[in-house]
C-alpha atoms as a PDB file:
ATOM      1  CA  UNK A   1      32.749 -55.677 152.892  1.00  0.00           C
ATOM      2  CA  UNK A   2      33.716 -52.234 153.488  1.00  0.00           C
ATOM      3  CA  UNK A   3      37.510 -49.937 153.886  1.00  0.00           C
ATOM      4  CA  UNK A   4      36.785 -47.475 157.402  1.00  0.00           C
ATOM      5  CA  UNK A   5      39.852 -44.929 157.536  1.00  0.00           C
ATOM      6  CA  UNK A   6      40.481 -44.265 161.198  1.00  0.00           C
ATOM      7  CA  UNK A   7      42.812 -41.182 161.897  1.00  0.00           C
ATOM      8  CA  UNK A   8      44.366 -42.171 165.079  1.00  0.00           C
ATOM      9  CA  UNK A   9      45.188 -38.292 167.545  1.00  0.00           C
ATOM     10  CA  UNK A  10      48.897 -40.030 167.748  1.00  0.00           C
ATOM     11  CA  UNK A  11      49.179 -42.745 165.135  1.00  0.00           C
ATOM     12  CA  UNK A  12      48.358 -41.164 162.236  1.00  0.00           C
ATOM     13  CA  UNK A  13      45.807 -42.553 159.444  1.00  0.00           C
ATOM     14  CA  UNK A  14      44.554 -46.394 159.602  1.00  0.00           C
ATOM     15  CA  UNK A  15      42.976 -48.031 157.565  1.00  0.00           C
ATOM     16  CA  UNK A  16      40.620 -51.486 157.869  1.00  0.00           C
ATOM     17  CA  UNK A  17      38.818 -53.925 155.945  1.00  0.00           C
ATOM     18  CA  UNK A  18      35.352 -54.334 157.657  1.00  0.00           C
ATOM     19  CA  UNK A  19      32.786 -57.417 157.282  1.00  0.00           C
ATOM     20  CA  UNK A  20      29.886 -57.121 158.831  1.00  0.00           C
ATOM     21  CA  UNK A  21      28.276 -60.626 159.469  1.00  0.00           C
ATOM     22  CA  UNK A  22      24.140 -60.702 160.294  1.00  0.00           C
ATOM     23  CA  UNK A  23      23.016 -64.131 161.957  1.00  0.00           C
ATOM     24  CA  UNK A  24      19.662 -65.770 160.391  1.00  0.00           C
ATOM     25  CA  UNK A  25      17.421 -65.695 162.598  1.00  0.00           C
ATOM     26  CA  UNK A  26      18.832 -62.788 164.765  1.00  0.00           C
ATOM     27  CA  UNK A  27      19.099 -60.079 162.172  1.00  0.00           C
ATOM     28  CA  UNK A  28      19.098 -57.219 165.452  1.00  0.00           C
ATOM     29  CA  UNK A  29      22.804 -59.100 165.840  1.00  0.00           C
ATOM     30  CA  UNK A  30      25.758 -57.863 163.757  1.00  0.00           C
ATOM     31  CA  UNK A  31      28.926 -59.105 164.334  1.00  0.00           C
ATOM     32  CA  UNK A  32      31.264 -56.376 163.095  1.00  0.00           C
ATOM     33  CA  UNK A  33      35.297 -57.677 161.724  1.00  0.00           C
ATOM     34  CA  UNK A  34      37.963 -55.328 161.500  1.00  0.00           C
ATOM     35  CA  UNK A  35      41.289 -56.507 159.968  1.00  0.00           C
ATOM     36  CA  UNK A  36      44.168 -54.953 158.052  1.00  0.00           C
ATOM     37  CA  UNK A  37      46.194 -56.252 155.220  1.00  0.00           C
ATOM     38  CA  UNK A  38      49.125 -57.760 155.987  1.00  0.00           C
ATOM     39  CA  UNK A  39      52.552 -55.967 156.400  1.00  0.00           C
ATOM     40  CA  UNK A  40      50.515 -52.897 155.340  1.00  0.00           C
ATOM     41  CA  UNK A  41      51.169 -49.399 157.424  1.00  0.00           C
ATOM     42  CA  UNK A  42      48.067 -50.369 159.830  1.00  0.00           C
ATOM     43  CA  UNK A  43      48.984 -54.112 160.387  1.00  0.00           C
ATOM     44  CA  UNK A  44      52.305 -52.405 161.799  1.00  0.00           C
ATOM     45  CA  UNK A  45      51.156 -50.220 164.081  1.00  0.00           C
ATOM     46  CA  UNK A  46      48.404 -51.936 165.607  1.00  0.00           C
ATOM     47  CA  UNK A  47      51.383 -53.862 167.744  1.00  0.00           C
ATOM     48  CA  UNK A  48      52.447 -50.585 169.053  1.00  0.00           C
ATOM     49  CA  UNK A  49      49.111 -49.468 169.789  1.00  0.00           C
ATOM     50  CA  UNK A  50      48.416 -52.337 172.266  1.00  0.00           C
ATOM     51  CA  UNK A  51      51.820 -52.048 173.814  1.00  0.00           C
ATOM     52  CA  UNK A  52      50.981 -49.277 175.282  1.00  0.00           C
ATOM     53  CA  UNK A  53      50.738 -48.683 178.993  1.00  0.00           C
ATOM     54  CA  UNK A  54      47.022 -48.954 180.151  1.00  0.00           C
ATOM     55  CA  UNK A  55      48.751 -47.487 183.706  1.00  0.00           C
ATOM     56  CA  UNK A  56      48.840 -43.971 182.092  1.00  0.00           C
ATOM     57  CA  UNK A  57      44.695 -44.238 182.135  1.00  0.00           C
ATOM     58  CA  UNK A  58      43.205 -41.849 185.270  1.00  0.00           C
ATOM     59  CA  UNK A  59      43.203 -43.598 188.617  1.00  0.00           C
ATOM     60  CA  UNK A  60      39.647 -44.072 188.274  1.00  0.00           C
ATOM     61  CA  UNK A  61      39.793 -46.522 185.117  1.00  0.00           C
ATOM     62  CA  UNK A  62      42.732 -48.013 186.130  1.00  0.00           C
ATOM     63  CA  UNK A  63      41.705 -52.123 186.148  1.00  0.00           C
ATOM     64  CA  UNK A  64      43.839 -53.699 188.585  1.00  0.00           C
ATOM     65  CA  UNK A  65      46.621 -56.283 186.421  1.00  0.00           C
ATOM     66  CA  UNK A  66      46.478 -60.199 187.599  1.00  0.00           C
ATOM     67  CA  UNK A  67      49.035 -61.555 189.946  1.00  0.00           C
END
């Protein structure tokens, strides 16, 4: 396992712990786990971070919300 230290343009610095988990017998596959410590700065803001509008995306990548 590994700490990556993302600096968000608006949030700030983040930081995550990082496994990396290779199957057997398909070592071309990684499957790549971020996570961040509980009630740590990160673990915080990530709740903010996906509250965000996706409406403020340009017209083009707008993806149209069920209902």
């Amino acid at each position: 396992s590994v700490t990556k230290h993302i600096r968000h343009p608006a949030a700030g610095d983040l930081s995550f712990d990082i496994e990396i988990v290779v199957a057997p017998h398909e070592t071309d596959q990684w499957l790549v786990v971020y996570t961040a410590q509980p009630d740590s700065p990160t673990a915080r803001l990530l709740p903010i971070l996906a509250s965000w509008d996706v409406d403020t995306a340009a017209p083009s990548t707008r993806r149209p919300r069920p209902g």
